[in-house]
Protein backbone atom coordinates (compact mmCIF):
# COMPACT_ATOMS: atom_id res chain seq x y z
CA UNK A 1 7.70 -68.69 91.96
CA UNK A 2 8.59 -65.18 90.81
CA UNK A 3 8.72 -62.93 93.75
CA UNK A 4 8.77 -59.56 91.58
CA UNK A 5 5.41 -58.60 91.18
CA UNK A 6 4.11 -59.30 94.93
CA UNK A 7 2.80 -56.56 97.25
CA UNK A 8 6.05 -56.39 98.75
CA UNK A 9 7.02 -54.25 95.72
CA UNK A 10 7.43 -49.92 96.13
CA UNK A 11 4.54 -48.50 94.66
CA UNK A 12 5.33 -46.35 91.47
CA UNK A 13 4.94 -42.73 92.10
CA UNK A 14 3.73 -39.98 89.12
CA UNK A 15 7.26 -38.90 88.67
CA UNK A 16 7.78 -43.26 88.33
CA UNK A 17 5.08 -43.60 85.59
CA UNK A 18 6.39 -40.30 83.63
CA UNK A 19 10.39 -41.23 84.13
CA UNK A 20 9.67 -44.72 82.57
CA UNK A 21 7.49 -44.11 79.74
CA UNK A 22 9.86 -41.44 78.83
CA UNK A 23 12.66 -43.85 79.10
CA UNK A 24 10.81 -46.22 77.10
CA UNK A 25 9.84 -44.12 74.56
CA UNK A 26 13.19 -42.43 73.74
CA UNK A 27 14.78 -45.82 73.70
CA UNK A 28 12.34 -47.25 71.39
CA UNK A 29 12.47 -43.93 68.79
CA UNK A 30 16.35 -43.97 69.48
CA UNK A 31 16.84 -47.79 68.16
CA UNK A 32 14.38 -47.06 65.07
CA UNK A 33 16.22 -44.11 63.94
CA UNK A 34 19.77 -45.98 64.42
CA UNK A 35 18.69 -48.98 62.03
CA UNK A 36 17.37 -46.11 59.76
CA UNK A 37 20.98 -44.92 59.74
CA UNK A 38 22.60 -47.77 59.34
CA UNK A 39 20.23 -49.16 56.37
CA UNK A 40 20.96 -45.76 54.32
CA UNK A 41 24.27 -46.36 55.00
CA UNK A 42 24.17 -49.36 53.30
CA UNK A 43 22.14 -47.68 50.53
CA UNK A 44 25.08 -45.20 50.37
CA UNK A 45 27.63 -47.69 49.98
CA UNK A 46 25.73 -50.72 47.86
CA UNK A 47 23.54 -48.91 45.68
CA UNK A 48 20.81 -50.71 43.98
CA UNK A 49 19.95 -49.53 40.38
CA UNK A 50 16.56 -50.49 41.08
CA UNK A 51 15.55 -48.65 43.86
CA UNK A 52 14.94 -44.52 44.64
CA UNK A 53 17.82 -43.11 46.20
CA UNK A 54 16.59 -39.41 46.36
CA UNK A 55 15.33 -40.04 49.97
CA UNK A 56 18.77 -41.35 51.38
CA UNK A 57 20.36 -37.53 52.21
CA UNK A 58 16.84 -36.64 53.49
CA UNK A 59 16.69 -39.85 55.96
CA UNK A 60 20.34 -39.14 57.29
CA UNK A 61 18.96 -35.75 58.09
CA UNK A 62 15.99 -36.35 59.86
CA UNK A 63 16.99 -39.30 61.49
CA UNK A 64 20.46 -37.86 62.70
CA UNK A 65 18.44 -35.35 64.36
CA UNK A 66 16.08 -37.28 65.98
CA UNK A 67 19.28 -39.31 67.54
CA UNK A 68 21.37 -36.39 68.52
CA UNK A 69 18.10 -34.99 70.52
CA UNK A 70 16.29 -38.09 71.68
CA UNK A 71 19.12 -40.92 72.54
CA UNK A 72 20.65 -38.22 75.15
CA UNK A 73 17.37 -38.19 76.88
CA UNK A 74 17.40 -41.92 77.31
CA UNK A 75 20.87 -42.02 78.10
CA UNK A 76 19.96 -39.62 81.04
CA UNK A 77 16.84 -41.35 82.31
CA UNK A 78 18.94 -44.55 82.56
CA UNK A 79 21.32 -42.90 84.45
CA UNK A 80 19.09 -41.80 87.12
CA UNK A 81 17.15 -44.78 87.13
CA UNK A 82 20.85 -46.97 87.99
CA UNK A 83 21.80 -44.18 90.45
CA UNK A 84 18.46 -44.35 92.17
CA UNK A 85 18.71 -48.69 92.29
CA UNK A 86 22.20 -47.98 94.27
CA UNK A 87 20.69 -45.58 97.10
CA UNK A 88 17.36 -47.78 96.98
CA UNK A 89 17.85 -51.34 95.50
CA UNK A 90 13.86 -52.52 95.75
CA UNK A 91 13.27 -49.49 93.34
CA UNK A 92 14.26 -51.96 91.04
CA UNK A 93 11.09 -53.63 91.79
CA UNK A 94 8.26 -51.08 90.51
CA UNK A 95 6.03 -52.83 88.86
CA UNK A 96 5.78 -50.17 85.74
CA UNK A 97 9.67 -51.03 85.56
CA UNK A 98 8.81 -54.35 84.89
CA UNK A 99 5.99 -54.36 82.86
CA UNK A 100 7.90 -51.63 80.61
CA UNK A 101 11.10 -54.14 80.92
CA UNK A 102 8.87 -57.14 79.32
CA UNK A 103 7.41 -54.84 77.02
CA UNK A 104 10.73 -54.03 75.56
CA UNK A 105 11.60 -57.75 75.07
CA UNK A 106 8.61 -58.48 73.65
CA UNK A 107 9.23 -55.34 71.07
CA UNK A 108 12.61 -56.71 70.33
CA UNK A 109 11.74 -59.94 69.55
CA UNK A 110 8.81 -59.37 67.44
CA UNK A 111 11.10 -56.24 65.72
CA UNK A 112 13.74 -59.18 64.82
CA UNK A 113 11.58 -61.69 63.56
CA UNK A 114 9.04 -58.91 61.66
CA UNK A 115 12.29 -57.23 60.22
CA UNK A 116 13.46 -61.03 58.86
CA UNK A 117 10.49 -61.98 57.41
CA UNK A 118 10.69 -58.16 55.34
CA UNK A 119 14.41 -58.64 54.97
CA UNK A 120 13.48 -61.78 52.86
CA UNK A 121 10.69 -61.13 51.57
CA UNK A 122 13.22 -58.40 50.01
CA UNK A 123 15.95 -60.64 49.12
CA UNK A 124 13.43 -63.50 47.27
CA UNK A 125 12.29 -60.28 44.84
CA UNK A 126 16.20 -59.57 43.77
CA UNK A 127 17.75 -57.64 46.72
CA UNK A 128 21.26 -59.62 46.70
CA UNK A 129 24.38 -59.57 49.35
CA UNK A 130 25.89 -57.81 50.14
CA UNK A 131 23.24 -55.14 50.98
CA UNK A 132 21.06 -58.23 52.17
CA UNK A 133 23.34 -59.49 55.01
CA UNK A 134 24.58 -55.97 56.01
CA UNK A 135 20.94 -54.96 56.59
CA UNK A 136 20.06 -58.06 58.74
CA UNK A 137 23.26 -57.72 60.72
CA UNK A 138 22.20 -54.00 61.57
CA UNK A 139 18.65 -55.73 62.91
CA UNK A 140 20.03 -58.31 64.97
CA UNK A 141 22.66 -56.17 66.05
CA UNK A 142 20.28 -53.21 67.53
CA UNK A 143 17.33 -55.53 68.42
CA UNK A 144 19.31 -58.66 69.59
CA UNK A 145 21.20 -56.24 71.65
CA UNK A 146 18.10 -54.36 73.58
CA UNK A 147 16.76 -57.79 73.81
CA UNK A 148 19.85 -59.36 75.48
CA UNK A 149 20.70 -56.20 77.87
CA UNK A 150 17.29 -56.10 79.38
CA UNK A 151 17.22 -60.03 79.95
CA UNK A 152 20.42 -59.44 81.69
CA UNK A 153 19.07 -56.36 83.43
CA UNK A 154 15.99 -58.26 84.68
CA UNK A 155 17.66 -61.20 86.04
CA UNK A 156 20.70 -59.18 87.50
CA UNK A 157 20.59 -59.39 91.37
CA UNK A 158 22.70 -56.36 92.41
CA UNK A 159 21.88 -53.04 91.54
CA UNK A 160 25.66 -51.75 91.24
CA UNK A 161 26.27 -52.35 87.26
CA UNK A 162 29.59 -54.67 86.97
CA UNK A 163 32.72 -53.06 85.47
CA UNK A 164 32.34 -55.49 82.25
CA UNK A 165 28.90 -54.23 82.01
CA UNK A 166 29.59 -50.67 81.79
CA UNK A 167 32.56 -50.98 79.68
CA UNK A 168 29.78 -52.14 76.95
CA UNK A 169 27.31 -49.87 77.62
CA UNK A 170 30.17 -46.70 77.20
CA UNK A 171 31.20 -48.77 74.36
CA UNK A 172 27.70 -48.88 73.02
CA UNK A 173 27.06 -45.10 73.60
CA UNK A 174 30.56 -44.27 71.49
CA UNK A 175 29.91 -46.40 68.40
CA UNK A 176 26.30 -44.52 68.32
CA UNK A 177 28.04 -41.41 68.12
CA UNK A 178 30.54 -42.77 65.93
CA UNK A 179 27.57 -43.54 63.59
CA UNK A 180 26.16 -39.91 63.65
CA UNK A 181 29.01 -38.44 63.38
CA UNK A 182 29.92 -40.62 59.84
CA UNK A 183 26.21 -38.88 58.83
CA UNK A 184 27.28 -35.27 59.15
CA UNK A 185 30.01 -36.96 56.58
CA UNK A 186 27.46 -38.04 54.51
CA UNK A 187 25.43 -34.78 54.13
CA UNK A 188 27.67 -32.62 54.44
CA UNK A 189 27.18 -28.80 56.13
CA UNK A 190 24.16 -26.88 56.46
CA UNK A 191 26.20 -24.83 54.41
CA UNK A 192 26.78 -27.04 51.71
CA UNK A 193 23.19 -28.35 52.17
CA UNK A 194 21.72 -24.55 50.85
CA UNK A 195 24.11 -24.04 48.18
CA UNK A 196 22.45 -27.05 47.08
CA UNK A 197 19.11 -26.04 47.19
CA UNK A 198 19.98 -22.74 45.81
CA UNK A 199 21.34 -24.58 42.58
CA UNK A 200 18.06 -26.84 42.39
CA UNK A 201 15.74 -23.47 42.87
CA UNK A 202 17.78 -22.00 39.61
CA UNK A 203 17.36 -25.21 37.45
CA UNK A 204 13.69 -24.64 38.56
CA UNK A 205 13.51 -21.54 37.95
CA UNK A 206 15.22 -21.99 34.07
CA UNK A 207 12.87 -24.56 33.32
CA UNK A 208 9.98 -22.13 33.85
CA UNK A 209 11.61 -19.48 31.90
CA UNK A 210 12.39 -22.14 28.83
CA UNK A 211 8.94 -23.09 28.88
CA UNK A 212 7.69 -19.18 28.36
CA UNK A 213 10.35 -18.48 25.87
CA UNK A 214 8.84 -21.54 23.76
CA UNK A 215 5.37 -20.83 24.37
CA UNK A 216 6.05 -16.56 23.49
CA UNK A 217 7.74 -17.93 20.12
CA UNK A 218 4.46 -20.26 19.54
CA UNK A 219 2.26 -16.85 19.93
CA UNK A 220 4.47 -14.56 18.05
CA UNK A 221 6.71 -16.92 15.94
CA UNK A 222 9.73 -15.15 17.34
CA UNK A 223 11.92 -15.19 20.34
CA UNK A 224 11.62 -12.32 23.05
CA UNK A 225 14.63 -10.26 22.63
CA UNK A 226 14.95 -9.79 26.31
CA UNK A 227 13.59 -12.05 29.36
CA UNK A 228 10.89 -8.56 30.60
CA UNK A 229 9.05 -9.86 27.42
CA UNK A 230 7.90 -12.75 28.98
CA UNK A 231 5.67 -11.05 31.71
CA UNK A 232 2.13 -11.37 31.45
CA UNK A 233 -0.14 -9.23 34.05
CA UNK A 234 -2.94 -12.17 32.93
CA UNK A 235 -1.36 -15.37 33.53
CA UNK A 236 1.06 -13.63 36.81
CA UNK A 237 4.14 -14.81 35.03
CA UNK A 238 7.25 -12.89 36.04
CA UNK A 239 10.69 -13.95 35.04
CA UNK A 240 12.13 -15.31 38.38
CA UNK A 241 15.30 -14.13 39.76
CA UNK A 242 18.39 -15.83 41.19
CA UNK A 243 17.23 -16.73 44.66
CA UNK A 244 20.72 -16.21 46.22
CA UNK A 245 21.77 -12.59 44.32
CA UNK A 246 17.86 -11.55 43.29
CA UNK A 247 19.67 -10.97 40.01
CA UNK A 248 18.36 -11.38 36.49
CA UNK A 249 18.97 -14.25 34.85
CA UNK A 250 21.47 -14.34 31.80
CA UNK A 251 19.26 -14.53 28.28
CA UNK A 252 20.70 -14.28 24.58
CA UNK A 253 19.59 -15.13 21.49
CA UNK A 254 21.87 -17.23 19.04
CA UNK A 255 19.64 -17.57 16.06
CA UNK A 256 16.17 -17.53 15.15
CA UNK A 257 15.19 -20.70 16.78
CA UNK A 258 18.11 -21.13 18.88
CA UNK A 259 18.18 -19.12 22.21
CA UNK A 260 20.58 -19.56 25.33
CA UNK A 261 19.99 -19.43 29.45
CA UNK A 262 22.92 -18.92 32.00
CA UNK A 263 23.16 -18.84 36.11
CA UNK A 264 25.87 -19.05 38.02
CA UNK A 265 26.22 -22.56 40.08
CA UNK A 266 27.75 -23.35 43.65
CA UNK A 267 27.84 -26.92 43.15
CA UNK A 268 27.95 -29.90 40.34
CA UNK A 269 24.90 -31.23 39.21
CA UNK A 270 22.95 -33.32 40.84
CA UNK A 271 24.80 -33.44 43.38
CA UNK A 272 24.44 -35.81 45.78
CA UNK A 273 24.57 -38.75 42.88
CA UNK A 274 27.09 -36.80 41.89
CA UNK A 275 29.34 -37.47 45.53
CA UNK A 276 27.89 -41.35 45.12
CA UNK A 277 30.00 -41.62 42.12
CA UNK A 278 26.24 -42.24 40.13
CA UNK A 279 25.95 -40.72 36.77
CA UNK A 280 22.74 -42.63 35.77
CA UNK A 281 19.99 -42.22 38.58
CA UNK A 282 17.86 -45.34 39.65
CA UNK A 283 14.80 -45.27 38.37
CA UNK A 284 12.79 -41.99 38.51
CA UNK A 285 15.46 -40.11 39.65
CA UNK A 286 16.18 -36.97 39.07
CA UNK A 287 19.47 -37.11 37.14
CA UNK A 288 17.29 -39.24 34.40
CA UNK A 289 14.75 -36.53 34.19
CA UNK A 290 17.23 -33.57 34.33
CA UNK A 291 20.64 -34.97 32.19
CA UNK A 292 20.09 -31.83 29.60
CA UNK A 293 20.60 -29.62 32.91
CA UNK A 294 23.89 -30.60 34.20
CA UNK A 295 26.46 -28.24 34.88
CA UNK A 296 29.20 -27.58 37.06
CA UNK A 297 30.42 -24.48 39.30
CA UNK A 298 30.89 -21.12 38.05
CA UNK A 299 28.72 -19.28 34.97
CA UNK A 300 27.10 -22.51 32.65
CA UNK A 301 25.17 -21.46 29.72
CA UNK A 302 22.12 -24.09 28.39
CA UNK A 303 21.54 -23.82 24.84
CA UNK A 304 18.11 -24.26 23.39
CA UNK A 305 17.06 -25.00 19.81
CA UNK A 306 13.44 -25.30 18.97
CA UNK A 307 12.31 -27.56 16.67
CA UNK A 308 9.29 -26.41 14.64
CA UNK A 309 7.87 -29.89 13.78
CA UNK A 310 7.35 -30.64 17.60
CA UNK A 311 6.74 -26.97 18.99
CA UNK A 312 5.47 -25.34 16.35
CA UNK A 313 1.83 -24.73 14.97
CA UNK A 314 -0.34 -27.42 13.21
CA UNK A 315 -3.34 -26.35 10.88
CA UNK A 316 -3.97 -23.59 12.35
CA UNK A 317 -3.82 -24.43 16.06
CA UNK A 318 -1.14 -22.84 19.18
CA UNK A 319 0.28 -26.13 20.89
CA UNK A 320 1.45 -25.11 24.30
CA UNK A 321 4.62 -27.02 25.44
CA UNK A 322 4.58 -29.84 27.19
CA UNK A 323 6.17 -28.93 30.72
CA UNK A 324 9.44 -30.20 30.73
CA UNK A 325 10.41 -32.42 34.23
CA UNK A 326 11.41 -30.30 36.54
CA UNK A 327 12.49 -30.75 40.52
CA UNK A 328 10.13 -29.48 43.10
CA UNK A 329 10.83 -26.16 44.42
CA UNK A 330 14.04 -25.78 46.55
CA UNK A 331 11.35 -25.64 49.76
CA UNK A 332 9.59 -28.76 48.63
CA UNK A 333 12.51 -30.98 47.88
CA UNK A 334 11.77 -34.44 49.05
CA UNK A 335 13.25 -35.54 52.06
């Protein structure tokens, strides 16, 4: 008969109930966020032409920064708790500690066998190997290993943690860092990261301007000699600025239909596909939607010619330009 859970056992203090769920908690949000890693790092590296890869750089982020705040929290609390089970061995015993100890293998399995039967489900609608086995290795290695630990933990008999056993656990605690750090890799800088969404703002912000400059020439069948033109105290249009300088942007004319925009770039377009080595985007990406706005670093110059037949009036009646596809504002890109 199990002799855990008799009266016998401490009883749990506040400071108990609050230490454990914490524990708990971070370890739960700390094994979520590493398969998250590990699956976009399988995304990274085995691409699929069918799925949306604009998400991949915002996952890394949000998920390396969950890890780098949240796993050290765990990594403390379990540190206590094993120096507190040396001074006082039937600590070991609260029952919290052991309902929260069952909990967690229940979580794991289920988290295997749920993640399987998605994993699957995946791989009968086209999702091949390699990406296939990779992500079911990073379930069973994460889950399978929090299930397999805490078995051992709640079996163990002596409280001191055997040399073998800590050799893992250090082990463990290094190849999670290991996997953070290959994020930052990923990413890149904060640095980096805002030159990027300065670029996006300015194709942004060119798109707007391109769709004024057609719709002025609709209204007055001519270009606007100089980019001022385009405000309108009615509709609140103003001709944006560079969002890095607050400069003007670069406007010329190069024939009557034919006009030209030009910003100076800190990065490639697109680039994050760009650093995957992925011309073409997946489907409803944003390299599909945005191939006439490519450029590299430095001063580029987009040249525009408007076609009358498509832009131009029919019996009579102003057509308004169809808004071109443009990315969300540099605030709003999607994570």
């Amino acid at each position: 008969m199990d002799q855990t859970f008799t009266t016998s056992s401490p009883k749990a203090t506040p400071r108990d109930v609050f230490l454990h769920l914490l524990s708990v908690g971070t370890l739960y949000v700390s094994a979520v966020c590493l398969i998250a890693l590990l699956f976009q790092y399988v995304n990274y590296y085995f691409p699929d032409p069918l799925q949306y890869y604009e998400t991949i750089f915002g996952v890394l982020r949000r998920t390396i920064a969950t890890v780098i705040v949240v796993f050290p929290v765990y990594v403390a609390t379990a540190w206590y708790f094993q120096k507190e089970a040396v001074k006082d061995p039937a600590r070991r015993d609260i029952k919290i500690r052991k309902w929260l100890v069952y909990l967690t293998l229940f979580v794991s399995a289920v988290t295997v066998i749920v993640d399987l039967v998605v994993l699957v489900h995946r791989y009968l609608g086209g999702e091949l190997t390699p990406r296939f086995g990779l992500k079911v290795l990073a379930v069973l290695l994460v889950a399978a290993g929090l299930f397999w630990y805490y078995l051992w933990d709640l079996k163990r008999q002596v409280s001191v943690l055997p040399i073998k056993i800590k050799n893992i656990l250090r082990a463990t605690v290094g190849i999670v860092g290991i996997v953070i750090i290959g994020g930052f890799f990923l990413v890149g800088s904060p640095q980096k990261q805002r030159l990027i969404r300065f670029d996006a703002q300015r194709i942004t912000d060119l798109q707007m301007i391109q769709n004024e400059v057609i719709y002025f020439w609709q209204q007055k069948n001519s270009l606007p000699q100089a980019l001022e033109e385009l405000n309108n105290d009615i509709s609140g249009f103003r001709a944006p600025l560079d969002p890095e300088t607050n400069e003007q942007y670069e406007y010329g004319i190069k024939g009557p239909l034919v006009f030209e925009l030009c910003a100076n770039f800190n990065t490639t377009g697109d680039e994050e596909n760009a650093r995957r080595g992925i011309k073409t985007a997946p489907i409803y990406g944003t390299a599909q939607q945005n191939w006439n706005w490519e450029h590299g670093i430095g001063r580029v110059c987009f040249k525009r010619t408007i076609d009358p037949e498509i832009y131009g009036n029919k019996e009579g009646n102003t057509i308004r330009p169809t808004p071109l596809p443009s990315p969300l504002p540099a605030q709003n890109i999607p994570d």
